[in-house]
Protein backbone atom coordinates (compact mmCIF):
# COMPACT_ATOMS: atom_id res chain seq x y z
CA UNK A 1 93.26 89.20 104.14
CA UNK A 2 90.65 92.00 104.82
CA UNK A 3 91.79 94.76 103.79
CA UNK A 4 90.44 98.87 105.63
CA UNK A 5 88.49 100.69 103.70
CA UNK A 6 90.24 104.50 102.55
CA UNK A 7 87.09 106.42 101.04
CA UNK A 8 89.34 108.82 99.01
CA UNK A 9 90.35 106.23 96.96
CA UNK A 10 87.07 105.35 95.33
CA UNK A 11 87.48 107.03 92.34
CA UNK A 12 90.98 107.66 92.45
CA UNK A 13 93.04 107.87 89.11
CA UNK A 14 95.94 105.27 89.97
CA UNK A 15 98.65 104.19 87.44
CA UNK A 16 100.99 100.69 88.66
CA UNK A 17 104.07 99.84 86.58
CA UNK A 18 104.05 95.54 86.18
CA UNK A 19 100.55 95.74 87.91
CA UNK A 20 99.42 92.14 86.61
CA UNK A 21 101.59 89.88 88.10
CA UNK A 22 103.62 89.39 91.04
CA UNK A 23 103.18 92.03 93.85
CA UNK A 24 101.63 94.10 91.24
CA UNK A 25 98.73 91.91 90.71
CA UNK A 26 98.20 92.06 94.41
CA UNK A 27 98.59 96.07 94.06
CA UNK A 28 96.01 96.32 91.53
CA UNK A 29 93.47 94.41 92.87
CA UNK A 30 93.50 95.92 96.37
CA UNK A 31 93.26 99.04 94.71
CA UNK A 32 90.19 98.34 92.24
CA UNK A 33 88.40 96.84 95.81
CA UNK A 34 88.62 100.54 96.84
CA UNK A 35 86.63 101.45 93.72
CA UNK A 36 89.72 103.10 92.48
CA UNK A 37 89.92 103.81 88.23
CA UNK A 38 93.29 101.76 87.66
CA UNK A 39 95.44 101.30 85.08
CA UNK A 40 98.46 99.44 84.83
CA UNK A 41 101.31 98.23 82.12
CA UNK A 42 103.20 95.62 81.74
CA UNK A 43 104.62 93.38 78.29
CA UNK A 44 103.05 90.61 78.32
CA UNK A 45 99.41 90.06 78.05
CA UNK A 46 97.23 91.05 80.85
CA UNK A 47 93.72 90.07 79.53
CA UNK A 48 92.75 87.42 80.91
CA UNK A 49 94.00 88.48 84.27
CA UNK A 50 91.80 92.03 83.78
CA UNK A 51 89.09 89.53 83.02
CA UNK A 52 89.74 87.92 86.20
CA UNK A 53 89.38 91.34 88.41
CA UNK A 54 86.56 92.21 86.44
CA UNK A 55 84.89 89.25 87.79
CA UNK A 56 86.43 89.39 91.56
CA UNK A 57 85.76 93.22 92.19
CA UNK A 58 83.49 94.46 90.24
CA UNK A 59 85.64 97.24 88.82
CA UNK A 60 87.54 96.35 85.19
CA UNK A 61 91.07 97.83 84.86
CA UNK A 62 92.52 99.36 82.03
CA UNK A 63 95.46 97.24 80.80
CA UNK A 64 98.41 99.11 78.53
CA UNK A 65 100.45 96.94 76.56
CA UNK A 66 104.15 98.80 77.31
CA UNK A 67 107.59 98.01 77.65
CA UNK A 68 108.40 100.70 80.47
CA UNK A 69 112.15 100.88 79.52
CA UNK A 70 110.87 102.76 76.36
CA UNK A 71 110.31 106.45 77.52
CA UNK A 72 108.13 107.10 74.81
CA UNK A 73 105.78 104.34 75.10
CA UNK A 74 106.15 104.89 79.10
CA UNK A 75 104.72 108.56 78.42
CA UNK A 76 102.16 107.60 76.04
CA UNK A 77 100.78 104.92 78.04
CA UNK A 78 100.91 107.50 80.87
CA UNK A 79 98.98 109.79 78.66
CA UNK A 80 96.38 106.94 77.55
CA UNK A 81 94.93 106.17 81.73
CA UNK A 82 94.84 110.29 81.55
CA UNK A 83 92.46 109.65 78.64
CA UNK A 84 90.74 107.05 80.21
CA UNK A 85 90.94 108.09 84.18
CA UNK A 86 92.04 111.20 84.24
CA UNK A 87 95.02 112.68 85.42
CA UNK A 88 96.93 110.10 87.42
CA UNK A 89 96.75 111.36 91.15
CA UNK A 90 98.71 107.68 92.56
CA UNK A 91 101.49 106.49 90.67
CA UNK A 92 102.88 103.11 91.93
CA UNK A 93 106.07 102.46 90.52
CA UNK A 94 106.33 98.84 91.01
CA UNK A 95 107.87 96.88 87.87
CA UNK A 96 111.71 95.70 88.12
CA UNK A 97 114.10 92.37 87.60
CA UNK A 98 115.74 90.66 90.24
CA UNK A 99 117.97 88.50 88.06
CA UNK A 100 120.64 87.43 89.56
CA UNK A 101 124.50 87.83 88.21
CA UNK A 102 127.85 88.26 89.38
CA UNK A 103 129.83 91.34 89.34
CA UNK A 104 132.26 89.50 86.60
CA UNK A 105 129.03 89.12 84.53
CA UNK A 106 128.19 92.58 84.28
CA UNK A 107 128.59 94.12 80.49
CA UNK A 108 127.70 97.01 79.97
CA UNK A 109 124.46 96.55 77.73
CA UNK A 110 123.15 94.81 81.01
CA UNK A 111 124.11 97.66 82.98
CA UNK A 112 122.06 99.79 80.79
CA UNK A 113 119.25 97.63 80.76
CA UNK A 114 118.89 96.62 84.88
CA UNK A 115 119.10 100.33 85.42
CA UNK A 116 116.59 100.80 82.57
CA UNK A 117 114.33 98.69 84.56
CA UNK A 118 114.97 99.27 88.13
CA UNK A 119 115.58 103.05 88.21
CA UNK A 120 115.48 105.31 84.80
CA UNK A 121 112.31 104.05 84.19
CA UNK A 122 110.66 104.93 88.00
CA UNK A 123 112.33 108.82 86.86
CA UNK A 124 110.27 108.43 83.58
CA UNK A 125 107.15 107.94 84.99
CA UNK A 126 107.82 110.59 87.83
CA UNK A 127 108.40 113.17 85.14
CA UNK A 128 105.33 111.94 83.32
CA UNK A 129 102.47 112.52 86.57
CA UNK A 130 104.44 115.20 88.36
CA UNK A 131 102.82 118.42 86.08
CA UNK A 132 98.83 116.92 86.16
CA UNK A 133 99.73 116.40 90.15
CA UNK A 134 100.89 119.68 90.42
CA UNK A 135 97.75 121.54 89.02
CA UNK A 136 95.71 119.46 91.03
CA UNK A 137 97.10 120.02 94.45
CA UNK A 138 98.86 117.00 95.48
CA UNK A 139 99.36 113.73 94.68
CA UNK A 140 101.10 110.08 96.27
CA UNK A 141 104.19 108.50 94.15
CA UNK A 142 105.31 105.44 95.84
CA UNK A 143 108.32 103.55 94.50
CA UNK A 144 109.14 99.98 95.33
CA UNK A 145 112.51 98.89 96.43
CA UNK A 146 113.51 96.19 98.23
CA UNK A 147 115.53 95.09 101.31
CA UNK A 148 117.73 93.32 99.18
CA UNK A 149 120.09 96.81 99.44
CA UNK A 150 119.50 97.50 103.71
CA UNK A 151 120.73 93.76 104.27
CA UNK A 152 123.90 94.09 101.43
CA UNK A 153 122.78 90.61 99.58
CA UNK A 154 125.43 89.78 97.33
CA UNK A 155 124.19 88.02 93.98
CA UNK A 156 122.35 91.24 92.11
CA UNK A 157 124.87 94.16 92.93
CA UNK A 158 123.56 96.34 90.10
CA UNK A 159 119.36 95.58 91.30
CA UNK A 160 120.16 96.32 94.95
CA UNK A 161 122.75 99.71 93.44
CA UNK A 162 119.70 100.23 91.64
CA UNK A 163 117.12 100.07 94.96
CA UNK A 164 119.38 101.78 97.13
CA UNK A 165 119.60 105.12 94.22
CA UNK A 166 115.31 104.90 94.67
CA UNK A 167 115.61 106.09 98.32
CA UNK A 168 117.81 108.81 97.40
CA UNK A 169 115.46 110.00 94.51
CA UNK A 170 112.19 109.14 96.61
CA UNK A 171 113.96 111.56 99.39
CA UNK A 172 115.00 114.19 96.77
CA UNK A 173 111.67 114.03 95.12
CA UNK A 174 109.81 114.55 98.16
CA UNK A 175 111.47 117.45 98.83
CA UNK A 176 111.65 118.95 95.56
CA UNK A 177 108.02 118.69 95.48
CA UNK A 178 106.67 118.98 98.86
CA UNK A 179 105.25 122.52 98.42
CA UNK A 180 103.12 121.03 95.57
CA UNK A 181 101.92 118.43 98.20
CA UNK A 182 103.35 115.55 96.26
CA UNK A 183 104.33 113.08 98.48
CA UNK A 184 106.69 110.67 97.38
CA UNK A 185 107.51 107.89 99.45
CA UNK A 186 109.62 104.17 98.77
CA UNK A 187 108.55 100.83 100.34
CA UNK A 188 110.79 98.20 100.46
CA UNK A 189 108.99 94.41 100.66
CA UNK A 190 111.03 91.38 102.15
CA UNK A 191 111.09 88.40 100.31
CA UNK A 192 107.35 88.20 99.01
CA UNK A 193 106.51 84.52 97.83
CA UNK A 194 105.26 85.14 94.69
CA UNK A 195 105.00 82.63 91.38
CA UNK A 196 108.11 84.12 89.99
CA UNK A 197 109.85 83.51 93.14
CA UNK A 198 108.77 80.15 93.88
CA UNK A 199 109.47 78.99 90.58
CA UNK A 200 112.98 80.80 90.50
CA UNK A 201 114.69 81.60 93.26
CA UNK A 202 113.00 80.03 96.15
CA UNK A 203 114.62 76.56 97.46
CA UNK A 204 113.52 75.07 100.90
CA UNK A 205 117.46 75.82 102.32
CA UNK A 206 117.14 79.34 101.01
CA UNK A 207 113.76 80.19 102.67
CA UNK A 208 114.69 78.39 106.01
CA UNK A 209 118.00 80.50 106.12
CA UNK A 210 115.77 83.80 105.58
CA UNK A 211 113.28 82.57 107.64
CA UNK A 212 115.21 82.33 110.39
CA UNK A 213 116.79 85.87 110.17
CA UNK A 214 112.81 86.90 110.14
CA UNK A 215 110.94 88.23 113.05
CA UNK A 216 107.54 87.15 112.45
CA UNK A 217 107.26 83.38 111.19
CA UNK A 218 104.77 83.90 108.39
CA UNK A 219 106.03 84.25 104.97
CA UNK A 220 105.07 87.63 103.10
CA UNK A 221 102.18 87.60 100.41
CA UNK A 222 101.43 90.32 98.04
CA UNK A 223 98.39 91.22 99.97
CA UNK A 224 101.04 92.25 102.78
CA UNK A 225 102.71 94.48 100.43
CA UNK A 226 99.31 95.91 99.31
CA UNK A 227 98.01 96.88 102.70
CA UNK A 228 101.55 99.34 102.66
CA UNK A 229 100.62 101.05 99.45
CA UNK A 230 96.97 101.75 100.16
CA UNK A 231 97.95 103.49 103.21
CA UNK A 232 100.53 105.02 101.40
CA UNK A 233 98.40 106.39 98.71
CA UNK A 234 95.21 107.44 100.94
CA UNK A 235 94.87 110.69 102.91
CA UNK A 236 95.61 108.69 106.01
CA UNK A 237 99.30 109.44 105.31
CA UNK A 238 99.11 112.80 104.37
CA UNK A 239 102.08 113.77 106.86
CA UNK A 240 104.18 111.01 105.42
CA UNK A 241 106.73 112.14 102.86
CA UNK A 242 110.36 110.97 102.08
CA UNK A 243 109.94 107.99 103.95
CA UNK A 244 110.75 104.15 102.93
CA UNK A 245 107.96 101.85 104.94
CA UNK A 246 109.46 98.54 105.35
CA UNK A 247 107.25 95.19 105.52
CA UNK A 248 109.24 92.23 105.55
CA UNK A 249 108.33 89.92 108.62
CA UNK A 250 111.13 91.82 110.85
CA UNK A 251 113.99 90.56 108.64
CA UNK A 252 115.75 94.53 108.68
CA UNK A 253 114.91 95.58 112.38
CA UNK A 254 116.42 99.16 112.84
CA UNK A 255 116.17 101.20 115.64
């Protein structure tokens, strides 16, 4: 996939959350392709992957080893792409866990830790860009969610509680920091086939039963997901605030 060219985003200071693997992988690279600075974290080891988009694009990113439930280490690695990029001016808050459980199966250390990881930290790193985006004028936060909460999929109640409280904070956000011209907005992907769901959760039953509640009859890559974000982050959408852009194939048609 080809993907437009934004000009404001060569040179842009962007920060991604589990930007190399998965959707974020995609995220990252479509974003160094635009000659944006990027830096990303995740826990395991991205090298060889940075390596890899080194060699595709032209345009190295800078790779934070961080566990993003850690606030501390989420602020400091925050602090360290300032260092290196300056101050962030696109944050793409795009790390979570889908694993699935039952309602019966929820203790509450995993409550604490699924919210850890699909909502206190997205409020972390908010906290973290918001004053540098102030003082420069404006900025784009764009939080990932999911469909998962819009169609009510039962399997991960605390994920999709989780995806449904980032609307209300990407609304509330926007708002709160609107005058600043911040603009926060959510996307929410359909069911992207990436490695991690292929090896986990996809089955040929399962994708045939979702295909068949999809619009389009392609299945969604990361690239798809990545088209939503640039526009998202670029001056194209500077009008666009509070919103939550879905791209799933047509699987959540509202109207």
């Amino acid at each position: 996939m080809t993907q437009p060219t934004y000009p404001d985003l060569n040179g842009a200071s962007v920060f991604i959350t589990g930007g190399g693997s998965g959707i974020g992988a995609g995220l990252t690279e479509a974003f160094l392709h635009q000659g944006a600075r990027v830096a990303f974290v995740q826990r395991s080891d991205a090298s060889a992957f940075c390596d890899a988009m080194a060699a595709a694009t032209g345009n190295r990113p800078l790779f934070i080893a961080c566990d993003i439930t850690d606030p501390d280490a989420l602020n400091a690695a925050i602090a360290g792409a300032k260092d290196a990029h300056g101050p962030v001016q696109v944050l793409v808050n795009n790390a979570a866990n889908d694993q699935r459980h039952t309602l019966a199966e929820v203790t509450p250390d995993f409550m604490d830790w699924a919210l850890a990881i699909n909502f206190k930290c997205y409020v972390h790193a908010c906290q973290a860009v918001i004053p540098a985006m102030q003082a420069a004028g404006g900025g784009s936060i764009i939080n990932i969610t999911s469909i998962s909460y819009m169609m009510g999929n039962a399997g991960y109640p605390i994920y999709t509680a989780a995806n449904s409280a980032l609307n209300g904070l990407t609304r509330s956000l926007a708002r709160e920091f609107g005058p600043d011209r911040i603009r926060v907005n959510a996307l929410a992907p359909g069911w992207v086939m990436t490695p991690k769901q292929l090896e986990q959760w996809v089955t040929p039953e399962g994708l045939a039963a979702h295909m068949a509640r999809q619009c389009l009859p392609d299945t969604l890559s990361p690239e798809d997901i990545a088209s939503g974000v640039l526009f998202l982050a670029s001056s194209t959408s500077r009008a666009m605030t509070g919103q939550a852009l879905v791209i799933d194939g047509g699987v959540v048609v509202t109207g």
